[in-house]
C-alpha atoms as a PDB file:
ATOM      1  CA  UNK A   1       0.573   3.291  56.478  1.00  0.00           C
ATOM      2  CA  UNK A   2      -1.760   6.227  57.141  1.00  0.00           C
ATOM      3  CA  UNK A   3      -0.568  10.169  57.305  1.00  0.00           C
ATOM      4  CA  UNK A   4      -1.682  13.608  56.113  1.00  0.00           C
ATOM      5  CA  UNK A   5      -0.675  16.301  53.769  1.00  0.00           C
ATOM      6  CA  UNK A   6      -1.890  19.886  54.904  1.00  0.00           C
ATOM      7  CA  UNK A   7      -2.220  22.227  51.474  1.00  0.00           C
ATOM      8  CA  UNK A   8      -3.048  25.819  51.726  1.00  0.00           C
ATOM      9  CA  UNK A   9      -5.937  24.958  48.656  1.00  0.00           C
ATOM     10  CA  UNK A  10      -8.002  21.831  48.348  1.00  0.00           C
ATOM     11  CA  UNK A  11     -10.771  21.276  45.569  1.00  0.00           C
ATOM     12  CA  UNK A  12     -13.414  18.596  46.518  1.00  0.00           C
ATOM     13  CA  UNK A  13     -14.983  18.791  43.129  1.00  0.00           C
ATOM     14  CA  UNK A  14     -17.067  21.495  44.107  1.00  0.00           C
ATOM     15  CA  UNK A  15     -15.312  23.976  46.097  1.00  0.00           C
ATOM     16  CA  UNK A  16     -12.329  25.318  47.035  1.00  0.00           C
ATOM     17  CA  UNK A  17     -11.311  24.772  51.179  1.00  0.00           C
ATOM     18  CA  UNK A  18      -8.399  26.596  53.051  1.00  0.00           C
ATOM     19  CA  UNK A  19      -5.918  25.379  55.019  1.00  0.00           C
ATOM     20  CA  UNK A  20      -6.876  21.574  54.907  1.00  0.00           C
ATOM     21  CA  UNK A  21      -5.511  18.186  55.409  1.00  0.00           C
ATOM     22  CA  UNK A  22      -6.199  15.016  53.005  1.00  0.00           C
ATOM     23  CA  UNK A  23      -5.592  11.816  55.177  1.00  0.00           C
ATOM     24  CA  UNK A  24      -4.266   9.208  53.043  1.00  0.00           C
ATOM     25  CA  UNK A  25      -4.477   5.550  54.000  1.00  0.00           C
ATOM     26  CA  UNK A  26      -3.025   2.545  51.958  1.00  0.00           C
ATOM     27  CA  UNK A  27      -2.714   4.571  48.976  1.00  0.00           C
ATOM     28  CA  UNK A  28      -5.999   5.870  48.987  1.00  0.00           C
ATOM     29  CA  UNK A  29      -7.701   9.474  50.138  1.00  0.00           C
ATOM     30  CA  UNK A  30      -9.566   8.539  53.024  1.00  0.00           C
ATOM     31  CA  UNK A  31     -10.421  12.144  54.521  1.00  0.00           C
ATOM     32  CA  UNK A  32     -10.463  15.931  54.202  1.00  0.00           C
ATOM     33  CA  UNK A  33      -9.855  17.369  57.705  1.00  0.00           C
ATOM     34  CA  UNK A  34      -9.002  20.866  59.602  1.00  0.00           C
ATOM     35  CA  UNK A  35      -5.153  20.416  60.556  1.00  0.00           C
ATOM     36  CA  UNK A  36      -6.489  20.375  64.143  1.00  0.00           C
ATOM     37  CA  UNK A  37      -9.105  17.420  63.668  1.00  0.00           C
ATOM     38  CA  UNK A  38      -6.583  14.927  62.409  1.00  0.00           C
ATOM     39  CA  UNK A  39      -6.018  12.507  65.187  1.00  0.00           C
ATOM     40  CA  UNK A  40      -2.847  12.272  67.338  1.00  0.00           C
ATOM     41  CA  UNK A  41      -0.098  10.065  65.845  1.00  0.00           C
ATOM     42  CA  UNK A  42      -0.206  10.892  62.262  1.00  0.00           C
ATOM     43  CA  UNK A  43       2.147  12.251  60.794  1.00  0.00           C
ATOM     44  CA  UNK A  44       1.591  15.771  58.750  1.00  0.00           C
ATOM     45  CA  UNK A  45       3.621  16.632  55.910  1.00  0.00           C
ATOM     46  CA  UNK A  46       2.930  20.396  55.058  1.00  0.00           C
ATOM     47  CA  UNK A  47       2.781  21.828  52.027  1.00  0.00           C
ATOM     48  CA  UNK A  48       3.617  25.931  51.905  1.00  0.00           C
ATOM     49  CA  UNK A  49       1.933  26.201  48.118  1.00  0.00           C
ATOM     50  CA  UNK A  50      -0.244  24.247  45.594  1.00  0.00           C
ATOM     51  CA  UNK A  51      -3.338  23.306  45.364  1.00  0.00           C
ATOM     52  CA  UNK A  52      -4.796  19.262  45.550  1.00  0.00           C
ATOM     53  CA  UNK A  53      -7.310  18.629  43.234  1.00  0.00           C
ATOM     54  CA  UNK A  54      -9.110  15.760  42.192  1.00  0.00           C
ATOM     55  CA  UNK A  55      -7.737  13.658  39.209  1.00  0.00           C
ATOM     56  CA  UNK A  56     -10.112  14.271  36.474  1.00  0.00           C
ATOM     57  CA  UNK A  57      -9.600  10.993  33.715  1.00  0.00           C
ATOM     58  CA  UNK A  58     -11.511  11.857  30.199  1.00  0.00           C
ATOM     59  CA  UNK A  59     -12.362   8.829  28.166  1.00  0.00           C
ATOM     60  CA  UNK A  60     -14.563   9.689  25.305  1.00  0.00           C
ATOM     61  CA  UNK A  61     -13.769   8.112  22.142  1.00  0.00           C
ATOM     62  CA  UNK A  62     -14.646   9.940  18.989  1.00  0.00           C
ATOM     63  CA  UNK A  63     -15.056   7.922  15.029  1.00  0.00           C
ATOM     64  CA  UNK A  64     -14.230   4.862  16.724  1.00  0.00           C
END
């Protein structure tokens, strides 16, 4: 199944876009688009607030 969120605030992990779609494919982020560049026949779910953000996972071990 493949569709797309719009968010008024993404973070790619190094800057903050406006107004942007993620395109999510099989459970998996496949692209960052312009609401306008997503291709005809997916479905858009928007989002009035929030921000998407990567998922950041910290695994350090300390006195193991």
């Amino acid at each position: 199944m493949k569709y797309a969120i719009q968010v008024p605030a993404l973070f790619d992990g190094e800057k903050m876009l406006e107004r942007r779609c993620i395109v999510v494919e099989d459970q998996h982020v496949v692209a960052s688009l312009r609401k306008e560049d997503v291709p005809d026949g997916i479905p858009v779910t928007v989002l009035d607030k929030g921000v998407i953000a990567p998922g950041f996972v910290d695994l350090q071990v300390n006195g193991g």
